[in-house]
Protein backbone atom coordinates (compact mmCIF):
# COMPACT_ATOMS: atom_id res chain seq x y z
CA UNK A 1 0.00 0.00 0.00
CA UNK A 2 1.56 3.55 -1.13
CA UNK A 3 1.89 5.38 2.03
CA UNK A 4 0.41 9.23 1.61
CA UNK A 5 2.86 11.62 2.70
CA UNK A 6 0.25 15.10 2.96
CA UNK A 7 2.29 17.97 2.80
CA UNK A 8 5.94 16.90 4.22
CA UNK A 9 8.80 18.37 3.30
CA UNK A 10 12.34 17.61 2.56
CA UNK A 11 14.98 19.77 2.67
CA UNK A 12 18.84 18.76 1.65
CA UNK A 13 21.08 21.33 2.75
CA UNK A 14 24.34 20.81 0.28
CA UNK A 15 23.79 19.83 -3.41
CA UNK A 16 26.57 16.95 -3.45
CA UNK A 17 26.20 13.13 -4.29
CA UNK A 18 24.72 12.63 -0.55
CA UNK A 19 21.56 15.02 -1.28
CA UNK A 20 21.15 13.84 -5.08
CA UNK A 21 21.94 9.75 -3.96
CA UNK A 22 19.59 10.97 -0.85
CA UNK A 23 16.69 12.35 -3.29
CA UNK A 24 16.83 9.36 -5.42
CA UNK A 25 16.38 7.03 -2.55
CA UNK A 26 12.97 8.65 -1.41
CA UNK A 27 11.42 8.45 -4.69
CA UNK A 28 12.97 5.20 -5.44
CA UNK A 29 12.02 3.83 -1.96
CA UNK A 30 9.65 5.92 -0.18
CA UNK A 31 7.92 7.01 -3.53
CA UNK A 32 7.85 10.17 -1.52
CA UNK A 33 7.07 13.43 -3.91
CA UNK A 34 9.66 14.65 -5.47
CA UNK A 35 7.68 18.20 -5.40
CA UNK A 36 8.24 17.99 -1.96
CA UNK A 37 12.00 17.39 -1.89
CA UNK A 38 14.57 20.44 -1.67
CA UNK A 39 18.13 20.66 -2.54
CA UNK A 40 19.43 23.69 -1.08
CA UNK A 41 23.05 24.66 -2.82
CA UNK A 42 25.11 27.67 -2.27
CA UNK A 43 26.75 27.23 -5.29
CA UNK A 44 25.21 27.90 -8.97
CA UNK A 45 25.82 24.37 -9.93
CA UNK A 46 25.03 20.82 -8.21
CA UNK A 47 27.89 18.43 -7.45
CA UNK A 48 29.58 19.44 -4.38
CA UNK A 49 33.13 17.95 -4.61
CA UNK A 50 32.54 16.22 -7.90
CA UNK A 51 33.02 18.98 -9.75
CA UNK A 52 34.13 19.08 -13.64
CA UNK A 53 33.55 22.28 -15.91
CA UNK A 54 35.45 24.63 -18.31
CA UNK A 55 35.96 25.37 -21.48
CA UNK A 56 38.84 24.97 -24.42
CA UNK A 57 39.03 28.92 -24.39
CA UNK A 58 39.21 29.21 -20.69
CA UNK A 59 40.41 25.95 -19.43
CA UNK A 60 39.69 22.99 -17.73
CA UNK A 61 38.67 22.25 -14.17
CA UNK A 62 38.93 19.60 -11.29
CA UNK A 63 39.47 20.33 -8.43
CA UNK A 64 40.06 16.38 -6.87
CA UNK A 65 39.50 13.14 -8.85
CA UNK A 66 37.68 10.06 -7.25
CA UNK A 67 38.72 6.93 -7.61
CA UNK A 68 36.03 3.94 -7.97
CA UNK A 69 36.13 0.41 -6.58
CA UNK A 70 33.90 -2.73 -7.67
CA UNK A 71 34.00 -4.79 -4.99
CA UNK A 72 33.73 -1.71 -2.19
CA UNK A 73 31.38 0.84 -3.20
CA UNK A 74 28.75 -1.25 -2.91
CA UNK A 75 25.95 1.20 -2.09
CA UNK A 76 27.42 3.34 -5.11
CA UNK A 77 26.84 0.34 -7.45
CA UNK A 78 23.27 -0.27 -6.37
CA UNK A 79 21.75 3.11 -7.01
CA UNK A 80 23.54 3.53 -10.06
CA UNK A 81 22.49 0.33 -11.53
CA UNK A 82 18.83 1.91 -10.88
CA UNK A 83 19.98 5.23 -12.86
CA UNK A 84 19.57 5.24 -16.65
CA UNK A 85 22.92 6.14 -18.46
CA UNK A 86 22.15 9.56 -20.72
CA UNK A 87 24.23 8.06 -23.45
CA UNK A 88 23.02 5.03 -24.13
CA UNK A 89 19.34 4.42 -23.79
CA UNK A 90 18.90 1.30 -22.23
CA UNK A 91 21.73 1.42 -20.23
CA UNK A 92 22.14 1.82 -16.51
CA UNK A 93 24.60 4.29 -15.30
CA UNK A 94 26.71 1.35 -13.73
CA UNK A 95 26.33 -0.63 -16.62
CA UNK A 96 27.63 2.47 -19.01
CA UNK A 97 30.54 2.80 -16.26
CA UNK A 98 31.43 -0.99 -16.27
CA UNK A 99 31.05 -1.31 -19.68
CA UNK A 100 33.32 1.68 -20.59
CA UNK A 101 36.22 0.35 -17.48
CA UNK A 102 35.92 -2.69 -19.05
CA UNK A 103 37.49 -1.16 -22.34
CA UNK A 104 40.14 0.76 -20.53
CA UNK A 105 41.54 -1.22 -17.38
CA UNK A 106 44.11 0.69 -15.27
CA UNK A 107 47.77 -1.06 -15.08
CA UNK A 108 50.07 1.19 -13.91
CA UNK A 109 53.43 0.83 -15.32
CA UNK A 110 55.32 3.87 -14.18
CA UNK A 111 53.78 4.27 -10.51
CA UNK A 112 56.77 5.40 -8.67
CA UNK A 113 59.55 7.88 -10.61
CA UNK A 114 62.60 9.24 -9.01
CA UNK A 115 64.73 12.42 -9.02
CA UNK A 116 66.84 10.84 -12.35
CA UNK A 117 63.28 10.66 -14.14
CA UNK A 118 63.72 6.73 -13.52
CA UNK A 119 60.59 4.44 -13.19
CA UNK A 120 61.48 2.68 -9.74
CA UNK A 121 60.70 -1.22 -9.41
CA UNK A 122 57.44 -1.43 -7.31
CA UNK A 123 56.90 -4.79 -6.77
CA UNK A 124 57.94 -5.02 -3.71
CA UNK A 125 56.72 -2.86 -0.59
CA UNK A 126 60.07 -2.29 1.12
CA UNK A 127 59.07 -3.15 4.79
CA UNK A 128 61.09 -4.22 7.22
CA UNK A 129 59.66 -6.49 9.90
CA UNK A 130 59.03 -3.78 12.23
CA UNK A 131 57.22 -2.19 9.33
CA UNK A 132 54.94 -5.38 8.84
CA UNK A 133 54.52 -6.01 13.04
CA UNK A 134 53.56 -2.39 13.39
CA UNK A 135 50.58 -2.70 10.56
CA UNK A 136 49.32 -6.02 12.34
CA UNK A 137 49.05 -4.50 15.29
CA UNK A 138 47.28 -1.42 13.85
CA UNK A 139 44.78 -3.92 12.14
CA UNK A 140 43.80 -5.55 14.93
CA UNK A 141 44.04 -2.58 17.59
CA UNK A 142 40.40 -1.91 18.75
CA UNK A 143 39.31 1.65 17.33
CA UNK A 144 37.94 2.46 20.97
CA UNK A 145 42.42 1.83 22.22
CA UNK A 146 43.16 4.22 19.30
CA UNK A 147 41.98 7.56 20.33
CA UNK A 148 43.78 10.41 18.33
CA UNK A 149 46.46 8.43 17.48
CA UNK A 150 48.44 10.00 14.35
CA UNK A 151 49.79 6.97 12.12
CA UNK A 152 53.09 8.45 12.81
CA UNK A 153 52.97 7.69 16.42
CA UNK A 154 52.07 3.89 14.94
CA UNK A 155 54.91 3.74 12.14
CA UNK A 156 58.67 4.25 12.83
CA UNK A 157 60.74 6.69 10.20
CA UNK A 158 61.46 3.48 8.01
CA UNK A 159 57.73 3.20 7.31
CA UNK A 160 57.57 6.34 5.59
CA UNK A 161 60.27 5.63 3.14
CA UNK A 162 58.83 2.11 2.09
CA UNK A 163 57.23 1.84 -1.73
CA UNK A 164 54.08 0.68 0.19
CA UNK A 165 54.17 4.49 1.65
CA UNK A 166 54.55 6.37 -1.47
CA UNK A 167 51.76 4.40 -3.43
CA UNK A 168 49.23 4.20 -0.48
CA UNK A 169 49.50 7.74 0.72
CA UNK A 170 49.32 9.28 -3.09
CA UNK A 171 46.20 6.81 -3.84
CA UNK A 172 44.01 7.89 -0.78
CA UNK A 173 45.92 11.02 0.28
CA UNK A 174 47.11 10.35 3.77
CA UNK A 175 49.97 12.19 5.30
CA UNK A 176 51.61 10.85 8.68
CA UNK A 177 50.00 13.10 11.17
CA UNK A 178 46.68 11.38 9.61
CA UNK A 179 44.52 9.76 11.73
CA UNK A 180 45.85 5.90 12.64
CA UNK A 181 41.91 5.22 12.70
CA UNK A 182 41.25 5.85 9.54
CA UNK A 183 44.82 4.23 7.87
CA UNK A 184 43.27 1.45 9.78
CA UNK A 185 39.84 0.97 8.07
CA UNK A 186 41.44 1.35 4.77
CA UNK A 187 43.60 -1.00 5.11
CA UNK A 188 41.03 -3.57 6.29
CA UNK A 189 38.30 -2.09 3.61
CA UNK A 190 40.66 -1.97 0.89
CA UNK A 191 42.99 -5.64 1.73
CA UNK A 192 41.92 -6.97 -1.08
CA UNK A 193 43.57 -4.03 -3.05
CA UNK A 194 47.10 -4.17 -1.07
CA UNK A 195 48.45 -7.31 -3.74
CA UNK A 196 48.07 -4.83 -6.36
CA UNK A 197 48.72 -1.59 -4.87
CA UNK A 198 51.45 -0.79 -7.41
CA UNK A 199 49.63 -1.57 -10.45
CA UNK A 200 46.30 0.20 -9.30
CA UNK A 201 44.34 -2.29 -11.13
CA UNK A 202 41.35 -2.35 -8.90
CA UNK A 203 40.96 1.38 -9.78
CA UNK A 204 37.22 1.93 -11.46
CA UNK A 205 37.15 4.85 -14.10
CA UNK A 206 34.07 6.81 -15.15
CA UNK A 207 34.04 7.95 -18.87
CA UNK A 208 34.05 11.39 -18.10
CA UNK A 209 35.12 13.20 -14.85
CA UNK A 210 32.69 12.46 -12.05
CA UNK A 211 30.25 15.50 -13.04
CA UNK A 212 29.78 14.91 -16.15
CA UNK A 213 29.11 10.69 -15.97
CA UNK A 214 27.27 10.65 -12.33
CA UNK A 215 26.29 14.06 -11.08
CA UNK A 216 24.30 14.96 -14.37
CA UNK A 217 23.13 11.82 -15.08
CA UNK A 218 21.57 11.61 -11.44
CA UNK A 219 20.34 15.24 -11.59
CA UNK A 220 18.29 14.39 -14.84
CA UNK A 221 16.68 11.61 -13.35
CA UNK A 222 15.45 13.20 -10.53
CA UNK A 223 14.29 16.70 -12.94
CA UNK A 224 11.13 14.57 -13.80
CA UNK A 225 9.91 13.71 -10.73
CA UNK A 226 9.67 17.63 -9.47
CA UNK A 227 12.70 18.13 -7.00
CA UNK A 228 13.45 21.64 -6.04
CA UNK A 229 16.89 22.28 -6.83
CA UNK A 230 17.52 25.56 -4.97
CA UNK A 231 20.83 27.12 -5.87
CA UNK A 232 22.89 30.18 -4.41
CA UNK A 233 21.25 29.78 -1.46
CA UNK A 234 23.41 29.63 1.69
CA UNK A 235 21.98 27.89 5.12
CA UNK A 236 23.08 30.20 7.83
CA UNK A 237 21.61 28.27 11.01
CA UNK A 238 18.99 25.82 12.15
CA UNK A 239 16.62 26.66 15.10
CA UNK A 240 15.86 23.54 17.85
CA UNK A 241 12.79 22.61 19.81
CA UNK A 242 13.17 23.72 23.54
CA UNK A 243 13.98 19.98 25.20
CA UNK A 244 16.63 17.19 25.28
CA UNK A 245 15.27 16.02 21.88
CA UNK A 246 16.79 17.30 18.62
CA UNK A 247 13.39 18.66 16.56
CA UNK A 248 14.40 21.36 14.00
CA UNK A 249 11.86 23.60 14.11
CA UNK A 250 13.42 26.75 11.56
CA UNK A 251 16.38 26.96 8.87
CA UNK A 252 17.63 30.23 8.80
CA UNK A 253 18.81 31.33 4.77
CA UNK A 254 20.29 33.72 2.62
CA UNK A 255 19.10 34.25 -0.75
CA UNK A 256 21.26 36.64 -2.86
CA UNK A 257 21.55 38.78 0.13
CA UNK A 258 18.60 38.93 1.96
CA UNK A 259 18.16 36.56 5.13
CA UNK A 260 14.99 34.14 5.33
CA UNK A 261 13.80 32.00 7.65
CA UNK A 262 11.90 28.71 6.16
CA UNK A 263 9.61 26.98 8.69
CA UNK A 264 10.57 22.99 9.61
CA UNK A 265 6.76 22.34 10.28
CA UNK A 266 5.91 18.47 11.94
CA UNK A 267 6.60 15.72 9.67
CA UNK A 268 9.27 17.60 7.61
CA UNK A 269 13.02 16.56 7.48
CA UNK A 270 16.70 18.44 7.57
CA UNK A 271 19.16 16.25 5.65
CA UNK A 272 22.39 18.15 6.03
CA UNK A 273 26.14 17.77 4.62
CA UNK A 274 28.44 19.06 7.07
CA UNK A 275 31.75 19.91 6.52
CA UNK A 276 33.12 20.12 3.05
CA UNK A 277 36.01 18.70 1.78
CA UNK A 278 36.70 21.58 -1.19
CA UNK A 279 35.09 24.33 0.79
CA UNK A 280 37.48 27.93 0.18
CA UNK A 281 39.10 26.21 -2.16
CA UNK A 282 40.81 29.18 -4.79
CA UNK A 283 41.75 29.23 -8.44
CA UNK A 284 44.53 30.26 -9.78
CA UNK A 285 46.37 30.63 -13.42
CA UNK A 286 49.65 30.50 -15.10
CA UNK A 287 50.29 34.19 -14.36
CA UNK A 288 48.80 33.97 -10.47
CA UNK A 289 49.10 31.45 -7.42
CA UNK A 290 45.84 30.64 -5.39
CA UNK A 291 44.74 32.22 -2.24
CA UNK A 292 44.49 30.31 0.83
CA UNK A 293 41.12 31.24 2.01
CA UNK A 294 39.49 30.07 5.52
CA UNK A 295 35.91 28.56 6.52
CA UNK A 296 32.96 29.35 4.38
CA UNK A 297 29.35 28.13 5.28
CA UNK A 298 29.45 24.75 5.44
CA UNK A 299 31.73 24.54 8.37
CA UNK A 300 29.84 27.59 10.34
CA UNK A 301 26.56 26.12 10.05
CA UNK A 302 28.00 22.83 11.61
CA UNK A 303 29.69 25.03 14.11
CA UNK A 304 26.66 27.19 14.92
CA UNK A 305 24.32 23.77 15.72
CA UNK A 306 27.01 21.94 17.68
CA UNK A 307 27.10 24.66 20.02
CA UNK A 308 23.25 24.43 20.47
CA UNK A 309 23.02 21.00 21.06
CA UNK A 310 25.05 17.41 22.11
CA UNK A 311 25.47 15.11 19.62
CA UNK A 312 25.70 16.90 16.69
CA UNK A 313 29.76 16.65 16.52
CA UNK A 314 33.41 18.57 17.24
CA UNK A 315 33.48 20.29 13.80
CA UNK A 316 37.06 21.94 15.24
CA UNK A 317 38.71 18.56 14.88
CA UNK A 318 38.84 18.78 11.27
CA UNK A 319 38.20 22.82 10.30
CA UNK A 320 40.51 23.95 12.48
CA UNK A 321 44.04 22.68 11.09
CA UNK A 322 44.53 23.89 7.72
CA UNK A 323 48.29 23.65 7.86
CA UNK A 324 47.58 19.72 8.36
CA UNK A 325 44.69 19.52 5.90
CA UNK A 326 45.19 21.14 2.60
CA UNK A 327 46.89 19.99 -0.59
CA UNK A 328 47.20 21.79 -3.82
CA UNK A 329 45.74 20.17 -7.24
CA UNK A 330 46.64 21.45 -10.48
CA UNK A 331 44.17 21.08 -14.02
CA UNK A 332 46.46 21.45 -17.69
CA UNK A 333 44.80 22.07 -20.64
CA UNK A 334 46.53 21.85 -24.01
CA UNK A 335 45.89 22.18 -27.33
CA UNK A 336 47.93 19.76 -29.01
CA UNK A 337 48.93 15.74 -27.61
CA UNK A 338 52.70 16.40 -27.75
CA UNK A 339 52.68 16.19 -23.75
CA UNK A 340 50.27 13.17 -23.92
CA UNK A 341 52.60 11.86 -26.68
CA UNK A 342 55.72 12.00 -24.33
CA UNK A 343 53.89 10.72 -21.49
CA UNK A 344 52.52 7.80 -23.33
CA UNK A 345 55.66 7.47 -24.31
CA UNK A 346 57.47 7.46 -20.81
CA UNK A 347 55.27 6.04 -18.97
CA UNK A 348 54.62 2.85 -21.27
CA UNK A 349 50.61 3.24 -20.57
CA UNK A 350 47.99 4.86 -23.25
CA UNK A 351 45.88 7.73 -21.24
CA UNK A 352 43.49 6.78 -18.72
CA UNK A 353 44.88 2.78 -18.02
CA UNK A 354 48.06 4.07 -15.93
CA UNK A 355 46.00 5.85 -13.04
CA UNK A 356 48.73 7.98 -11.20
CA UNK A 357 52.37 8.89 -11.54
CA UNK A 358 54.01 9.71 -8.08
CA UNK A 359 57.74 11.64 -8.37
CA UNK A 360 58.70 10.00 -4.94
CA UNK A 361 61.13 12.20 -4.07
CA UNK A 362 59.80 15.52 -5.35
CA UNK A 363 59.67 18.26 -2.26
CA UNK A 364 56.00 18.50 -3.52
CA UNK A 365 55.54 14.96 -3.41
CA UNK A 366 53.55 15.62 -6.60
CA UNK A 367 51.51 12.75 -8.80
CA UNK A 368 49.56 13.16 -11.77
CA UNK A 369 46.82 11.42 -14.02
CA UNK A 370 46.24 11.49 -17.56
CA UNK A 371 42.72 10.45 -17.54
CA UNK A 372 40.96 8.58 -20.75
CA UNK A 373 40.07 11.63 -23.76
CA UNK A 374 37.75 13.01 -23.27
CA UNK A 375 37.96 13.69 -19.90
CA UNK A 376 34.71 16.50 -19.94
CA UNK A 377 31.48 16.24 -22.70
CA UNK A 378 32.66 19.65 -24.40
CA UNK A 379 36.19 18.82 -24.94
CA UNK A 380 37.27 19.48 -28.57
CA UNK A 381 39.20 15.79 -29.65
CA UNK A 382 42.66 17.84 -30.26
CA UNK A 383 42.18 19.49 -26.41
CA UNK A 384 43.94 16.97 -24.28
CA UNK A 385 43.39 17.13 -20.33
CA UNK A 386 45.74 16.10 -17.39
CA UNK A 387 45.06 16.80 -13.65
CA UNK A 388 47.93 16.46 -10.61
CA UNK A 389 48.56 17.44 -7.24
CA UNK A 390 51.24 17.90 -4.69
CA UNK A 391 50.69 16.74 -1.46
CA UNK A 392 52.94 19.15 0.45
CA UNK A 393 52.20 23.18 -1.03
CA UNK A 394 54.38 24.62 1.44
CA UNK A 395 57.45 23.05 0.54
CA UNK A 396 59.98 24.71 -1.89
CA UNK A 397 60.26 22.57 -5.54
CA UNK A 398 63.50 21.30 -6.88
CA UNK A 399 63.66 22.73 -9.85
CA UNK A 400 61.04 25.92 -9.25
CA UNK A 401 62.92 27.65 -5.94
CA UNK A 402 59.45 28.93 -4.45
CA UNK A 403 56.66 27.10 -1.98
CA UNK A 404 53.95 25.26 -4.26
CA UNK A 405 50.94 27.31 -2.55
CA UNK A 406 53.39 30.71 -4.08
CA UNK A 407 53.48 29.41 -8.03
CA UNK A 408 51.61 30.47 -10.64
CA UNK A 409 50.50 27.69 -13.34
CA UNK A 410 53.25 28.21 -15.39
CA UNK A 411 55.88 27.87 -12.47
CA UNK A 412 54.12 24.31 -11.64
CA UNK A 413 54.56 23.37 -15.25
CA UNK A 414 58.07 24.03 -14.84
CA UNK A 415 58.35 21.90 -11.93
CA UNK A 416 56.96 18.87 -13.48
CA UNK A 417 58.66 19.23 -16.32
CA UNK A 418 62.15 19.12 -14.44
CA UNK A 419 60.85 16.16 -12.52
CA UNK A 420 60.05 14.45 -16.19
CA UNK A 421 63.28 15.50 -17.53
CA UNK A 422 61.45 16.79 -20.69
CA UNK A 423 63.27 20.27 -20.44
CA UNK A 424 64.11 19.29 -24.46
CA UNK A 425 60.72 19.49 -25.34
CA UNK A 426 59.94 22.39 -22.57
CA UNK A 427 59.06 25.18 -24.95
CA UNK A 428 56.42 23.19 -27.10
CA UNK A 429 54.58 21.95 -24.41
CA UNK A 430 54.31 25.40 -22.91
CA UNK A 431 53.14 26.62 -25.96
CA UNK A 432 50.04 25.69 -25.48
CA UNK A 433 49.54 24.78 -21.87
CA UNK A 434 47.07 26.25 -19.40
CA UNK A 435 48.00 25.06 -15.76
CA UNK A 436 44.75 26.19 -13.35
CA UNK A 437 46.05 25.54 -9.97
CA UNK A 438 43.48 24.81 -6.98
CA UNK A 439 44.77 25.51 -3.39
CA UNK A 440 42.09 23.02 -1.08
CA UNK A 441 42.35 24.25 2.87
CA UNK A 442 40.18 21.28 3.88
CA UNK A 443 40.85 18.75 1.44
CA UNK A 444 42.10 15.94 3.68
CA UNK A 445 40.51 17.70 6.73
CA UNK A 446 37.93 14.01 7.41
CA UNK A 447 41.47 12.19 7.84
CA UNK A 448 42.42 14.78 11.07
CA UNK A 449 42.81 12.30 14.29
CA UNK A 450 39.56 12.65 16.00
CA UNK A 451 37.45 11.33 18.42
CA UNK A 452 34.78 8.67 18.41
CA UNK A 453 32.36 11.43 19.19
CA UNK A 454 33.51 14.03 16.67
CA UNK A 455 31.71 12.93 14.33
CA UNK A 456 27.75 12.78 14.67
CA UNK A 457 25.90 9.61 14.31
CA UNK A 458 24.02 9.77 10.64
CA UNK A 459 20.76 10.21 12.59
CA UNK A 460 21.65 11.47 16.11
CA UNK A 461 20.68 10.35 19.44
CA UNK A 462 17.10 11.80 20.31
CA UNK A 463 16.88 13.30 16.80
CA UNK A 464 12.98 13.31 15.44
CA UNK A 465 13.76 14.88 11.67
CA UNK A 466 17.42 15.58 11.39
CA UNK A 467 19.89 13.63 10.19
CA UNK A 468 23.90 13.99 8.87
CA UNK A 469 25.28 12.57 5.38
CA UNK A 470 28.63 13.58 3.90
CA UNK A 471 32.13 12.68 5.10
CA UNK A 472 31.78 14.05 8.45
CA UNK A 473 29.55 11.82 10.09
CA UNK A 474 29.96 8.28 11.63
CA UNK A 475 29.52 5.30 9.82
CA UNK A 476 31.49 2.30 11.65
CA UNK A 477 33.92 0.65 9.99
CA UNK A 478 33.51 2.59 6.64
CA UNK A 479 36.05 4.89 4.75
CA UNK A 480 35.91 8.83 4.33
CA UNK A 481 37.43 10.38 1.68
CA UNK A 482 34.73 7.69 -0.59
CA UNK A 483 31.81 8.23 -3.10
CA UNK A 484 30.06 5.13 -0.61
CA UNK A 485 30.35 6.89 2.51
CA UNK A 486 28.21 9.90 1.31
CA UNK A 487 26.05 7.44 -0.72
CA UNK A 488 25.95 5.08 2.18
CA UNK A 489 25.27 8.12 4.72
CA UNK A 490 22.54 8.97 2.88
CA UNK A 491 20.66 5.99 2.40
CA UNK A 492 21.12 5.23 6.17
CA UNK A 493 19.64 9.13 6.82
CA UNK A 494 16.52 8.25 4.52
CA UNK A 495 15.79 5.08 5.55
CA UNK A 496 15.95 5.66 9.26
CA UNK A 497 14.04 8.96 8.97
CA UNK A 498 11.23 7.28 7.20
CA UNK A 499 11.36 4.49 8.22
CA UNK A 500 12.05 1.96 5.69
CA UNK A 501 12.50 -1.41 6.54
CA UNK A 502 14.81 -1.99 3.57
CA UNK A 503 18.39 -3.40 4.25
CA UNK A 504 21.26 -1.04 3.57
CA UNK A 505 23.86 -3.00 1.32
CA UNK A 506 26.45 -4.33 3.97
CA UNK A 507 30.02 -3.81 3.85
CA UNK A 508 31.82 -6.19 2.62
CA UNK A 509 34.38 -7.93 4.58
CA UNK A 510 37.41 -9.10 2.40
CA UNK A 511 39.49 -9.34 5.87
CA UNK A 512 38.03 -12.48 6.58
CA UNK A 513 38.69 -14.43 3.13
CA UNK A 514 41.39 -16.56 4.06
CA UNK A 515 42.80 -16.43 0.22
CA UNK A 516 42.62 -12.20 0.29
CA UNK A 517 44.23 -12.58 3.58
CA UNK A 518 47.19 -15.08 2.49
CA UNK A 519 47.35 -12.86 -0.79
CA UNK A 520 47.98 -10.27 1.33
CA UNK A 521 50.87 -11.45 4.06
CA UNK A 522 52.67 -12.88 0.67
CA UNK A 523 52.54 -9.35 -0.73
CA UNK A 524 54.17 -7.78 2.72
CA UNK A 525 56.93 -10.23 2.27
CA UNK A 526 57.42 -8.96 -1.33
């Protein structure tokens, strides 16, 4: 029987993959009316963090590229495989995304280079045995014993200078004053991925960038069913019933300027992201570095309700350590392949099957992609597209004498091409190259050692209509920094709001196969 939901409301505050994967759940699900769903966005476009736009004239942006799994994204895989593909009727979107993976596998051959532009043999991970005792004992540490522990104060110095290091950190971004927590549920979430860390074969790769194949698709399947997408609209602050129970009873906005208050009337639901991962993030260009900017809505609405009541999180564990949190990513635009050419070339992998290149001992620590062309719907098929990072802006390059977070695009250009040794082939690939760099204060800002409690549950204690998807709230045992945990968050947040008795897709635990397991202590022998 089709329950009849009156004149309830839901509001999304954040336009990412949570609220769109959220939306699509309730009128999958709950065949709740998607009339009556909101997605509130301060930005002009939807996405959040998956962001992909620009333009051959103006260049090409990402700010951060995701990185897909098969056998862990589970919750990722089941929506999507109830999302048709815009590109080929008939399709689902995870069909469309297996199909196209399928075609192009990743196998890196050039994952680590070093400072003679040499590709370094990866095959084995370079630990010692305290190396390997230290990671058991990390494994099967008890979160609760854990605390704040950094996964420095796990690791001795060796550690850091193993191959395992270099490829782990530069896949998932960790840095040692990183939480040990959260090393710890990637390595048990991703064990079945540690044999083949150094090829990066169990990397899954969308055809475009993550806007263009699953943030439009899933936007134009919810258009049809009537959900509000409200954008440059900022939520300022959420008003409480008087009590010990969380009941949000106002949501105070800004529209263009003016302040609003919309009315949370009974039966109505909050659904909101908090914390952003790309939030103050700043564009630059090849004449002009980034700014590092400081907290922007996101992180002051989460703020402004923690103070009000308990449960709702520590947003200062992760907004307040920028120094410890933000990276700087880099997207080149060319008009020619002669740097795709060269790279192809070097790196003994076509574009888009050799995932990253790390330079392990670049001051930067910098890595980059060259993605499958295409990379973006309106890219011309002579514009060729490469994104990068460096994990460590503040550092000064070895061949550019300045701090990353100081250099304009064409500086970083410079830097990578020392670190390539293509300085014979330096002025044509400048010739046409447009390096956008993007400083990121809060980029790696979910990995910041935390407590338990830091993090609110998805639906809090004593909550009535409120609930928390994103990367900052608690899921046990599952991995920030993931297109699952928002997707997960949210389907956990709709379900328990509205009570579905539905099962959540479980996570799947690879760290009790006895053959991923054995796989796994052959590879730390390597």
């Amino acid at each position: 029987m089709k329950k009849e939901y009156g004149n309830e409301q839901v509001y999304f505050v954040g336009g990412g993959i949570a609220s769109l994967a959220g939306a699509a759940y309730l009128v999958r699900d709950c065949g709740f009316p998607g009339q009556n769903i909101h997605i509130i966005e301060e930005m002009k476009i939807l996405g959040g963090s998956n962001d992909g736009a620009g333009s051959e004239e103006h260049g090409y942006v990402i700010r951060g590229g995701r990185m897909l799994n098969d056998e862990t994204y589970e919750n990722l895989w089941e929506l999507l495989n109830t999302i048709p593909s815009i590109d080929q009727p008939g399709l689902t979107l995870r069909e469309e995304i297996t199909q196209f993976d399928d075609a192009n596998p990743t196998r890196s051959k050039a994952r680590l280079v070093d400072s003679k532009g040499e590709i370094q043999d990866v095959n084995s991970m370079g630990f010692d045995m305290a190396d390997r005792l230290a990671l058991g004992k990390l494994i099967i540490t008890p979160e609760a014993k854990m605390g704040k522990a950094r996964i420095n104060d796990w690791f001795g110095p060796h550690f850091f200078t193993t191959n395992f290091w270099y490829m782990w950190a530069t896949t998932f971004a960790f840095q040692p004053w990183h939480s040990a927590v959260e090393l710890k549920r990637y390595m048990i979430r991703f064990i079945h991925e540690f044999p083949r860390i150094q090829t990066l074969e169990g990397v899954t790769r969308t055809p475009y960038n993550q806007y263009d194949s699953i943030i439009l698709p899933l936007h134009q399947y919810l258009e049809p069913f009537g959900v509000d997408f409200t954008l440059k609209c900022t939520v300022t602050d959420l008003e409480f019933k008087e009590g010990d129970g969380i009941t949000v009873t106002k949501m105070k906005v800004v529209r263009q300027g003016v302040e609003d208050v919309i009315e949370i009337n009974e039966g109505d639901r909050v659904i909101i992201t908090n914390g952003s991962m790309t939030e103050g993030s700043s564009l630059g260009s090849m004449t002009s570095a980034p700014r590092l900017n400081g907290k922007g809505s996101s992180w002051k609405l989460w703020e402004n309700i923690a103070a009000k009541k308990p449960g709702l999180g520590n947003p200062s564990s992760f907004d307040d350590h920028v120094d410890e949190s933000k990276w700087e990513s880099f997207t080149v635009t060319f008009q020619d392949s002669k740097f795709f050419d060269l790279m192809e070339d070097f790196t003994r992998n076509r574009a888009g099957t050799g995932a990253l290149v790390t330079f392990k001992d670049s001051s930067w620590l910098m890595s980059v992609v060259l993605a499958f062309q295409p990379h973006f719907r309106n890219q011309p098929e002579h514009v060729k597209v490469f994104w990068g990072y460096g994990l460590y802006p503040d550092k000064v390059g070895d061949y550019v004498h300045k701090k990353m977070c100081d250099c304009t695009g064409e500086e970083i250009m410079q830097e990578l091409i020392g670190h390539l040794h293509f300085e014979a082939h330096k002025e044509e690939i400048m010739a046409t190259a447009n390096c956008i760099p993007c400083m990121m204060p809060y980029i790696t800002s979910q990995f910041m050692p935390r407590l338990n409690s830091d993090r609110p549950q998805v639906v809090p204690e004593g909550s009535t209509n409120l609930a928390f998807v994103g990367q900052y709230c608690e899921i046990p045992d599952d991995v920030v920094f993931t297109e699952e945990y928002s997707v997960r968050a949210a389907r956990i947040a709709v379900y328990t709001l509205f009570g579905i008795n539905r099962p959540v897709e479980p996570i799947k635990e690879y760290q009790h196969d006895v053959r991923t397991l054995l796989s796994s202590l052959v590879t730390s022998f390597r």
